[in-house]
Each structure stands twice: as structure tokens, then as C-alpha cells.
C-alpha atoms as a PDB file:
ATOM      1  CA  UNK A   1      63.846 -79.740 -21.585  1.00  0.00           C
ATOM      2  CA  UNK A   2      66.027 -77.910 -23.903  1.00  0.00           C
ATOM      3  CA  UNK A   3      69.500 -79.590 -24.363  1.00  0.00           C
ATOM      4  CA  UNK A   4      71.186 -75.993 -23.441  1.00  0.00           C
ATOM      5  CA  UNK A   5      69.217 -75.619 -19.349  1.00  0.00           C
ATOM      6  CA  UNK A   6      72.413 -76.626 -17.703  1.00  0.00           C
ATOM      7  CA  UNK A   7      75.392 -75.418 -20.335  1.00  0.00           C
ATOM      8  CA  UNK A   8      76.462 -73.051 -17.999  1.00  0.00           C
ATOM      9  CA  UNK A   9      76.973 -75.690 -14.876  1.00  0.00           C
ATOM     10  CA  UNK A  10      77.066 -78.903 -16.970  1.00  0.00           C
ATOM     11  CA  UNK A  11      81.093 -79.532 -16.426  1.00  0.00           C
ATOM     12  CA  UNK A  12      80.303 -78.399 -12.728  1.00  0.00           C
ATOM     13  CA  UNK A  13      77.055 -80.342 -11.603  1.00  0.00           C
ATOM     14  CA  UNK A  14      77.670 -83.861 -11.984  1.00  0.00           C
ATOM     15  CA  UNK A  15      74.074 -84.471 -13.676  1.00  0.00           C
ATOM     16  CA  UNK A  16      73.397 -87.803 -13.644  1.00  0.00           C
ATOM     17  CA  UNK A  17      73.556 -87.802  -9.901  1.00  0.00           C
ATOM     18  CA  UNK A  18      70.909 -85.491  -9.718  1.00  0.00           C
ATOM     19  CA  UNK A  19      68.203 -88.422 -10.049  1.00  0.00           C
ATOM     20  CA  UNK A  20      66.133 -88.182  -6.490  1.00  0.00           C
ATOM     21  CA  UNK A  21      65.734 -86.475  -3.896  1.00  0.00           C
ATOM     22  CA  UNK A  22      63.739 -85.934  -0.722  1.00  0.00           C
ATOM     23  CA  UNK A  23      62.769 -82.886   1.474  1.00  0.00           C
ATOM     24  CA  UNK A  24      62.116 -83.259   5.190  1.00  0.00           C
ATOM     25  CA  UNK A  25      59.690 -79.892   6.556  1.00  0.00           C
ATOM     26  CA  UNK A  26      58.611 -77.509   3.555  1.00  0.00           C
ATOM     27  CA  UNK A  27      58.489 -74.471   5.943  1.00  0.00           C
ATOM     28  CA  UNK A  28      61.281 -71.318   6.228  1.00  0.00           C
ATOM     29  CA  UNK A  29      64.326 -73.694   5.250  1.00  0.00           C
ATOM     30  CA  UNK A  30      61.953 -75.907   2.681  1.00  0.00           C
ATOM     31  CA  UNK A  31      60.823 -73.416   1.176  1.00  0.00           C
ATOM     32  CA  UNK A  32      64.116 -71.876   0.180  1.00  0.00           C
ATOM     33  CA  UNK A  33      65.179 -75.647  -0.894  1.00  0.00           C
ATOM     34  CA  UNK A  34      62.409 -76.371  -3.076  1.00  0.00           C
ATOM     35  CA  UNK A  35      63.065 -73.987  -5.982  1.00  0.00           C
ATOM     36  CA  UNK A  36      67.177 -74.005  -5.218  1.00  0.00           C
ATOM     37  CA  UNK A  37      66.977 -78.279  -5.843  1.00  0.00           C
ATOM     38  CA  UNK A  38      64.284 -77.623  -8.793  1.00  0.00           C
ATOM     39  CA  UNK A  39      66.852 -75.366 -10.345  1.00  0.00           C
ATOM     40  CA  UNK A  40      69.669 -77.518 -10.266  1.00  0.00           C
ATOM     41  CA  UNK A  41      68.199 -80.567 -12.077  1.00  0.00           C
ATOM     42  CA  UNK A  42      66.965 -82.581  -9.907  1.00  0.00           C
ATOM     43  CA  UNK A  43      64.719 -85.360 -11.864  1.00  0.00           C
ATOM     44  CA  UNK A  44      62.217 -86.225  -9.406  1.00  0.00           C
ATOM     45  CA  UNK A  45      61.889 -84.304  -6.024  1.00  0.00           C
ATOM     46  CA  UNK A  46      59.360 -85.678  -2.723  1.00  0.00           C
ATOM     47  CA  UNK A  47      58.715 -83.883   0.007  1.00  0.00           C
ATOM     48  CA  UNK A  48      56.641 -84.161   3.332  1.00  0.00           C
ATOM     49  CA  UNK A  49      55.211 -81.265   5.497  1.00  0.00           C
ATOM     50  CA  UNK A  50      51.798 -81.915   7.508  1.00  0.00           C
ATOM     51  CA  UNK A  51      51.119 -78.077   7.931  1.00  0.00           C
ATOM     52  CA  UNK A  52      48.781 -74.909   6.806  1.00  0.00           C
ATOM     53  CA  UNK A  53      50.234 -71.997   5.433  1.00  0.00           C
ATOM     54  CA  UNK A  54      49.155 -69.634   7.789  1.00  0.00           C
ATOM     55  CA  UNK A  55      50.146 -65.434   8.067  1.00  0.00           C
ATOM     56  CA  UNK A  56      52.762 -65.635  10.141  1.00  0.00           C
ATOM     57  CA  UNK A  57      54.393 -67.965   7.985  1.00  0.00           C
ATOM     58  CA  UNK A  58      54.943 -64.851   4.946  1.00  0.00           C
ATOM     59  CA  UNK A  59      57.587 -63.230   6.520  1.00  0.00           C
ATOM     60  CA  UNK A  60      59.661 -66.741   6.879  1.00  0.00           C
ATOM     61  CA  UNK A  61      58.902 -68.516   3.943  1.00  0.00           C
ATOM     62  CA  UNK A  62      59.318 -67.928   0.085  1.00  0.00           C
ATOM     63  CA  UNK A  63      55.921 -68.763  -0.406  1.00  0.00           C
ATOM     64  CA  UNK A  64      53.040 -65.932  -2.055  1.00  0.00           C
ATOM     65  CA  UNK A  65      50.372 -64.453  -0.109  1.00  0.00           C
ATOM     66  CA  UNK A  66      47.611 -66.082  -2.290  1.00  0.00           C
ATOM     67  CA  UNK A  67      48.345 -69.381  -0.773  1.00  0.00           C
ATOM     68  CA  UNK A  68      47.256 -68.106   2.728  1.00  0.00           C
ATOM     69  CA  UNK A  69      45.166 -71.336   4.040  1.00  0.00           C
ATOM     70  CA  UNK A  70      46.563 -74.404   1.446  1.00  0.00           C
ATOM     71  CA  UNK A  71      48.286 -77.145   2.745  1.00  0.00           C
ATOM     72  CA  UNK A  72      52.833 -76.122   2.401  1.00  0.00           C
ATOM     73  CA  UNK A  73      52.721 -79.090   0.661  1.00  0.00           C
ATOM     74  CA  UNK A  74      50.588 -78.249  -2.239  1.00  0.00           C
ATOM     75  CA  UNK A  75      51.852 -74.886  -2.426  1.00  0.00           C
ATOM     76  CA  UNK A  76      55.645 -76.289  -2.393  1.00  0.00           C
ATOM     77  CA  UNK A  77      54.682 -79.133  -4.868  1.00  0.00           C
ATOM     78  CA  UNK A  78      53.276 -75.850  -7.048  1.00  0.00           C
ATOM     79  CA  UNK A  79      56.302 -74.038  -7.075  1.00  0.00           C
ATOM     80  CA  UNK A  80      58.878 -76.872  -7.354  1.00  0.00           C
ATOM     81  CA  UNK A  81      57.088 -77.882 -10.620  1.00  0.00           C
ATOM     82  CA  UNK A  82      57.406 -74.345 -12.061  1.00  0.00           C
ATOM     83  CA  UNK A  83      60.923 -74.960 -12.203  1.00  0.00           C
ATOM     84  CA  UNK A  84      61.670 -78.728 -12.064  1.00  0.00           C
ATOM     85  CA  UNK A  85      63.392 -80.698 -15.231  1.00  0.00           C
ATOM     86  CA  UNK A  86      60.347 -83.581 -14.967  1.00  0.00           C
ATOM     87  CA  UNK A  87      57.341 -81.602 -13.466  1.00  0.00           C
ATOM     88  CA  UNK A  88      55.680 -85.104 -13.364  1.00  0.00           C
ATOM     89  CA  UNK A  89      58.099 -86.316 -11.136  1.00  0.00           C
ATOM     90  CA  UNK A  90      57.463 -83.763  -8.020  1.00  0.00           C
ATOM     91  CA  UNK A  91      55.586 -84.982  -5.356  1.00  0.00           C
ATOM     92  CA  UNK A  92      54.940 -83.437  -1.709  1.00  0.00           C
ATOM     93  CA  UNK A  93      52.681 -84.920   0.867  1.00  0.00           C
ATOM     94  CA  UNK A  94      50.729 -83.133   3.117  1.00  0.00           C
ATOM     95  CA  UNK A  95      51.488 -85.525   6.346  1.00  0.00           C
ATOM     96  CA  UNK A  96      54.136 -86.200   9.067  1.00  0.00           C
ATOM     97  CA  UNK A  97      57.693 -88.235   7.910  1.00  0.00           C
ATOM     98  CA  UNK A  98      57.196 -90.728  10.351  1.00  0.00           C
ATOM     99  CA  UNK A  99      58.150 -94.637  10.716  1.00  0.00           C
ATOM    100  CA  UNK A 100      55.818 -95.628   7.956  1.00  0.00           C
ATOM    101  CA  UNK A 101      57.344 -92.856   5.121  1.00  0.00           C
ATOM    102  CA  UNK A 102      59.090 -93.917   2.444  1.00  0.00           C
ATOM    103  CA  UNK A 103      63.074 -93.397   2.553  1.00  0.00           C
ATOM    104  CA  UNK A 104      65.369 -91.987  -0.142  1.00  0.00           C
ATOM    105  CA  UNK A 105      69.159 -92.625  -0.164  1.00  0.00           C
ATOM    106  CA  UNK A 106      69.435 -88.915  -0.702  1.00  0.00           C
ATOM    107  CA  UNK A 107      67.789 -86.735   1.801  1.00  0.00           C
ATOM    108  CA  UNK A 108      67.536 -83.215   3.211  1.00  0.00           C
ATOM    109  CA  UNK A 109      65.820 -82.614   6.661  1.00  0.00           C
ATOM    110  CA  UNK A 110      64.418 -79.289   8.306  1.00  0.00           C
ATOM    111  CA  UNK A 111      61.435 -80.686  10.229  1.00  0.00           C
ATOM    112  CA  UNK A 112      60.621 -78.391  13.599  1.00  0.00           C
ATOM    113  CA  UNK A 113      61.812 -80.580  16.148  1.00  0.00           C
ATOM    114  CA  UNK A 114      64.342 -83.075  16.429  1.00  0.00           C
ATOM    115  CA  UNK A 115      62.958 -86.320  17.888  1.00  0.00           C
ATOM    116  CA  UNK A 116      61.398 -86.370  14.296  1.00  0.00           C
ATOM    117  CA  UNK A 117      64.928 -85.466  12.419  1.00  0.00           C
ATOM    118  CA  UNK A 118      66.467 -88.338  14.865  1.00  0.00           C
ATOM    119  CA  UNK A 119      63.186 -91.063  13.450  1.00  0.00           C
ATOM    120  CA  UNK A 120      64.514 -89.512   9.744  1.00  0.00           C
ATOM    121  CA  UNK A 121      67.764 -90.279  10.309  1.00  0.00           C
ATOM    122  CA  UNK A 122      67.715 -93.890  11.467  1.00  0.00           C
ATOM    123  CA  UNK A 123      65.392 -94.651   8.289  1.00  0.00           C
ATOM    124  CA  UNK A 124      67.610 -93.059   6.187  1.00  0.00           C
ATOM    125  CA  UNK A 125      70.728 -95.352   8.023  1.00  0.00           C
ATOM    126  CA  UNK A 126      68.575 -98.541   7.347  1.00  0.00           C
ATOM    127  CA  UNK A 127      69.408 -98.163   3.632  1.00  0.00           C
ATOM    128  CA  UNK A 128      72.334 -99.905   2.217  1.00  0.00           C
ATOM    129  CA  UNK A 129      72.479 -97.242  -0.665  1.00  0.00           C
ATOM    130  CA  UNK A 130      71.829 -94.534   1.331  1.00  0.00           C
ATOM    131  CA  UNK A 131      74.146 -92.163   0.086  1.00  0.00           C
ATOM    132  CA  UNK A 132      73.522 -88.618   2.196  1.00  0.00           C
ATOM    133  CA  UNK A 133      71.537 -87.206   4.932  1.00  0.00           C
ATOM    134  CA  UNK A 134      71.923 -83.177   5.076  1.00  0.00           C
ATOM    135  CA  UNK A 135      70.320 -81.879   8.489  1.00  0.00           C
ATOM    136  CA  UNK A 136      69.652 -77.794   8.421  1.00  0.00           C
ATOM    137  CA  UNK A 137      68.910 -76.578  11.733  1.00  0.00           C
ATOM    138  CA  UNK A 138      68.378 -72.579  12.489  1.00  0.00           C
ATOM    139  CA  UNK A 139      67.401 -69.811  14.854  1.00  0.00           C
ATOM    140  CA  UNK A 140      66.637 -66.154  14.481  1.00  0.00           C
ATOM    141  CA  UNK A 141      70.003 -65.553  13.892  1.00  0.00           C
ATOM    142  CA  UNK A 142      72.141 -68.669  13.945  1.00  0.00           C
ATOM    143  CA  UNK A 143      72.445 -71.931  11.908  1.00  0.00           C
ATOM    144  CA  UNK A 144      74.183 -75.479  11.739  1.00  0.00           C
ATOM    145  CA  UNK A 145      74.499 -77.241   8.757  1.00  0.00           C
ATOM    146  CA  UNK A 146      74.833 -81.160   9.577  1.00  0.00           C
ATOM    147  CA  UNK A 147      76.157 -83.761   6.667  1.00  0.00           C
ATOM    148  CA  UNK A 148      76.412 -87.482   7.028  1.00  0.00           C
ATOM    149  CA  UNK A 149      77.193 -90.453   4.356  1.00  0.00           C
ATOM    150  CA  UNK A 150      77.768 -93.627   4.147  1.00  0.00           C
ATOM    151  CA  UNK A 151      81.506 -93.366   4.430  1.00  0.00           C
ATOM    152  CA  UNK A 152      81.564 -90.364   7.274  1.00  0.00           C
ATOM    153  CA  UNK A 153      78.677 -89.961   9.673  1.00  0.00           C
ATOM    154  CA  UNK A 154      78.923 -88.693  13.023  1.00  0.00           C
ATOM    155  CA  UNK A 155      75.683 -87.428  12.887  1.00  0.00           C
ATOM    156  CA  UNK A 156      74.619 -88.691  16.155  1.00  0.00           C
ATOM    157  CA  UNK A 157      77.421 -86.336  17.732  1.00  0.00           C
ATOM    158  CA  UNK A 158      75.430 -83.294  17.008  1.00  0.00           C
ATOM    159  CA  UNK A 159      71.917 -84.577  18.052  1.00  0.00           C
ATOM    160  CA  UNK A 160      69.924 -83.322  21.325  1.00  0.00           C
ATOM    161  CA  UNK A 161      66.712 -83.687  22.634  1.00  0.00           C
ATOM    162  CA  UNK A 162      64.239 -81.050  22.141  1.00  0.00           C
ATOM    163  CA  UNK A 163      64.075 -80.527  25.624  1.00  0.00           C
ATOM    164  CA  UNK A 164      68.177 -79.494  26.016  1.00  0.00           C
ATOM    165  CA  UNK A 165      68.136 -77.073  23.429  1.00  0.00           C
ATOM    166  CA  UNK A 166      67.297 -73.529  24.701  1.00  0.00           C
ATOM    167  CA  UNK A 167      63.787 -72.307  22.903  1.00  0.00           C
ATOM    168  CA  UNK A 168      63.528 -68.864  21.623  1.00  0.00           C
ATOM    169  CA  UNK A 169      60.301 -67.205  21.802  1.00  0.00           C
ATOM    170  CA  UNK A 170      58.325 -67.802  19.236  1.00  0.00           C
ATOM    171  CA  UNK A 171      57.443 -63.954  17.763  1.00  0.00           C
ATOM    172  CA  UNK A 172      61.590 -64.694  16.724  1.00  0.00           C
ATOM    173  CA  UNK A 173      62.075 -68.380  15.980  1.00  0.00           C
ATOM    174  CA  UNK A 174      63.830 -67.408  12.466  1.00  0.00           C
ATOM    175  CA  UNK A 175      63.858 -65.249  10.123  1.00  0.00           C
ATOM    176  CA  UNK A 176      63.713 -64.879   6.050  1.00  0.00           C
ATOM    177  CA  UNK A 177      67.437 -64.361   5.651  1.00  0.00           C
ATOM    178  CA  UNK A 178      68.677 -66.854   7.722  1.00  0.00           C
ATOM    179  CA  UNK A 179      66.590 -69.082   6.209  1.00  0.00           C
ATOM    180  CA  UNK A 180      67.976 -68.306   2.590  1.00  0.00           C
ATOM    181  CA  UNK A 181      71.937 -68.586   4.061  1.00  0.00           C
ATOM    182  CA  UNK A 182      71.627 -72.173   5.958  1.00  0.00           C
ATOM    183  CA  UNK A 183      69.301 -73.196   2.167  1.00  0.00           C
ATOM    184  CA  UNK A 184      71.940 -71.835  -0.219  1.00  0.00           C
ATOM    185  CA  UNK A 185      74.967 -73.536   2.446  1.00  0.00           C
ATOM    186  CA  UNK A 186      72.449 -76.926   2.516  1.00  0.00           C
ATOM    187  CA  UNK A 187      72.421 -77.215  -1.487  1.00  0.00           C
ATOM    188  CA  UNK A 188      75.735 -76.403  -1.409  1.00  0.00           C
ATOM    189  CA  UNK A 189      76.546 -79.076   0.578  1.00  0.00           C
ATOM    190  CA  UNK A 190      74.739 -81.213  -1.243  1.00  0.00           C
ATOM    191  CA  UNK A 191      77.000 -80.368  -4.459  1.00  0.00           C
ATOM    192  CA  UNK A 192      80.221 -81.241  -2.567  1.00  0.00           C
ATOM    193  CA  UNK A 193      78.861 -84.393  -1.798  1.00  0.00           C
ATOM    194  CA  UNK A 194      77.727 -85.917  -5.443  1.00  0.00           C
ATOM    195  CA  UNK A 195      80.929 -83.590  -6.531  1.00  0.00           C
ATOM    196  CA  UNK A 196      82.801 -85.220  -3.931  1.00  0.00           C
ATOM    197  CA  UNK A 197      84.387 -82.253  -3.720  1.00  0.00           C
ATOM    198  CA  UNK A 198      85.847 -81.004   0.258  1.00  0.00           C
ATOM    199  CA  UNK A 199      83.350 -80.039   2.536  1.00  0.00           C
ATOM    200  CA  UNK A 200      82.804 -79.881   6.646  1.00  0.00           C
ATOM    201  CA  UNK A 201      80.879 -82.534   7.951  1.00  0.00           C
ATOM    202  CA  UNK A 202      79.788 -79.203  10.285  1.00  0.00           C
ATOM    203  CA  UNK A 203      79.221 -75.731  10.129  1.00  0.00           C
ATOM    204  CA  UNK A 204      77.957 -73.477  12.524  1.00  0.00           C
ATOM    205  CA  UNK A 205      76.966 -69.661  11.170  1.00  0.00           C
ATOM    206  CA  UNK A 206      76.264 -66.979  13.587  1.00  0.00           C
ATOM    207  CA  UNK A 207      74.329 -63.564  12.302  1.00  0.00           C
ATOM    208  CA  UNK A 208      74.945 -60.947  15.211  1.00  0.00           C
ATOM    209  CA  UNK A 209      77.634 -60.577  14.088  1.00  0.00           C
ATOM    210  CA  UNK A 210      79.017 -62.889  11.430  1.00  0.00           C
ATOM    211  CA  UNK A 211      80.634 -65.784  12.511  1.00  0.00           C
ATOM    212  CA  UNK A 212      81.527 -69.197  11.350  1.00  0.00           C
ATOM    213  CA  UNK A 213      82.959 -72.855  13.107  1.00  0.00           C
ATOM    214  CA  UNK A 214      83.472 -75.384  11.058  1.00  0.00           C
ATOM    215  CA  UNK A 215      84.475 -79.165  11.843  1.00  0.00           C
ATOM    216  CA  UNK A 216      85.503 -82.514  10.545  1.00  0.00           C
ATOM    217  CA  UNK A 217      86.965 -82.009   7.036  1.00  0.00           C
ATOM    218  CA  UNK A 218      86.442 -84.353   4.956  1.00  0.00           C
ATOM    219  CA  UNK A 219      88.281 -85.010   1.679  1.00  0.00           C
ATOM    220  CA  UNK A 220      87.630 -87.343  -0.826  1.00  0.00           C
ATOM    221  CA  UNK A 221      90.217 -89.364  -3.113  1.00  0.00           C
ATOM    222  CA  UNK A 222      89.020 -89.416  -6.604  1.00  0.00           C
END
């Protein structure tokens, strides 16, 4: 790594906290994360997705046509290391995040259902030095961006069964752009966290047409 990779967001990017992170569901929202974290420095990077990369899946994820039948995993591992600081240090699984995972005191979730975000969630609140837990959620045409720490977590108000959320068919469960807006807002997030730096604790983004709610500031002393 050349000493100049992060001169232009080095007094902006508090580096050193950049040390590990993991990523919940490689799909449409993963796969927007997995270069956007690379990028920004983080030094090692796991992941978990137990899925194929199948056709439908090109017009929803970031991921190339030649990968067509590989595990997400494999391919997302691939690309994260084309850009990460410590290619060594990326990891993905190709399994479920379950009970038995590992936990990280940094972690990003966008697995497909949300009995499985709720089983990510209480591992990650296990940890003492758990430190965030950054929940992207999205439509077709709508998003919510969910943070909780240590210090501020109401994460549990903003949690629902599967079975009470309404289900959009599936030919329009989400598409490539919103997929990029609720990744870009979820690293984002993540900067105003290790920045500590104001953020909302939630967001809500609507597409058709543009619209935003927002909800429990929270501001850190420095």
C-alpha cells in the first residue's frame, strides 16, 4: 500500500478505526458495500451469503456476467480483494449467518428476511465491544437505513416480522439504483459513526417521488 491511497480523505476518515468489519447478505445491497468498504480502508473485511449468482440477479447486483453460477460469496470475496488495503485479510463464506457465526463489534446487515437480521442483531448485542450494527433494508423503490451502538440503540423499535411487512412481487423486489442509494447512505453512516460525527439513528428514502423521514438525532460530544 502506497503511503499516498488515502491523502485525499486521511484528515476525514479516521483510519485507524477502519480495522474490521463484517457484511451480512452479499446480494443487491452487498454487493454495492463490498467495493464502497474495500475503498475506504477497511483492513480486513468478512462476509456471509449462502446463495448462487443466478440471471436474475445482473440487473440488481454489481456483480459481472461471467460469474453466472459461482457462489456471491466467492465472487464478492473476488472483487473486495481487487480493491482492499490487505487482500489477505478478505474473507466471505458461502453459508447462512446463523447462531453458530462468528460476531464482529462492527457490522453491516442486508440479509433477505428479517427473523435472520433479528438472530444478527442479538449476537452482535452479546458483545461488550460491540461498537455498531447498521441494518439496510429496501424495496423497488423505497429504503430504511437502521443504526444502533452501544450508547444509542433502539433498534428493536424498527423490527417486524416477515410476515407484517407487505411483500412485493418478486419480478420488482428492488432495483440497481436503489440499491446503490441505501449502500452509499449505509457507508455513510458508517463514517458518522467512527467520525462520531451527527447522524439519524433512522432514515427512510422514498423513490416515486423523492422523499426523505428521518428520526432520532443523535449527537456526539467530543
Amino acid at each position: 500500500m502506497t503511503t499516498n491511497r488515502f491523502l485525499r480523505n486521511k484528515d476525514l476518515i479516521p483510519q485507524a478505526k477502519l480495522n474490521h468489519i463484517g457484511i451480512l447478505g452479499l446480494g443487491g445491497i452487498g454487493s454495492q458495500l463490498v467495493p464502497l468498504l474495500s475503498i475506504m480502508g477497511f483492513k480486513k473485511i468478512t462476509g456471509w451469503d449462502h446463495d448462487i449468482l443466478e440471471e436474475h440477479n445482473l440487473s440488481t447486483t454489481m456483480y459481472p456476467q461471467g460469474a453466472l453460477g459461482k457462489p456471491k460469496a466467492e465472487v464478492a470475496e473476488n472483487v473486495s480483494k481487487m480493491y482492499a488495503v490487505n487482500p489477505d485479510e478478505v474473507k466471505f463464506y458461502d453459508e447462512y449467518y446463523d447462531e453458530k457465526s462468528p460476531t464482529m463489534p462492527k457490522m453491516v446487515t442486508c440479509l433477505d428476511n428479517m427473523e435472520s437480521r433479528l438472530v444478527a442483531y442479538n449476537l452482535w448485542l452479546e458483545q461488550s465491544n460491540r461498537k455498531f450494527f447498521i441494518d439496510l433494508r429496501m424495496g423497488a423503490m423505497a429504503m430504511e437505513i437502521i443504526v444502533a451502538t452501544k450508547e444509542n440503540d433502539n433498534y428493536l423499535d424498527t423490527w417486524l416480522p416477515s410476515h407484517q411487512i407487505s411483500q412485493e412481487p418478486c419480478t420488482m423486489k428492488h432495483t440497481i439504483f436503489t440499491a446503490s442509494i441505501v449502500g452509499g447512505f449505509g457507508v455513510d453512516q458508517i463514517f458518522n459513526v467512527i467520525a462520531e460525527r451527527p447522524y439519524y439513528a433512522y432514515i427512510w428514502i422514498g423513490l416515486m417521488p423523492l422523499e426523505m423521514r428521518t428520526d432520532n438525532l443523535i449527537v456526539k460530544t467530543r
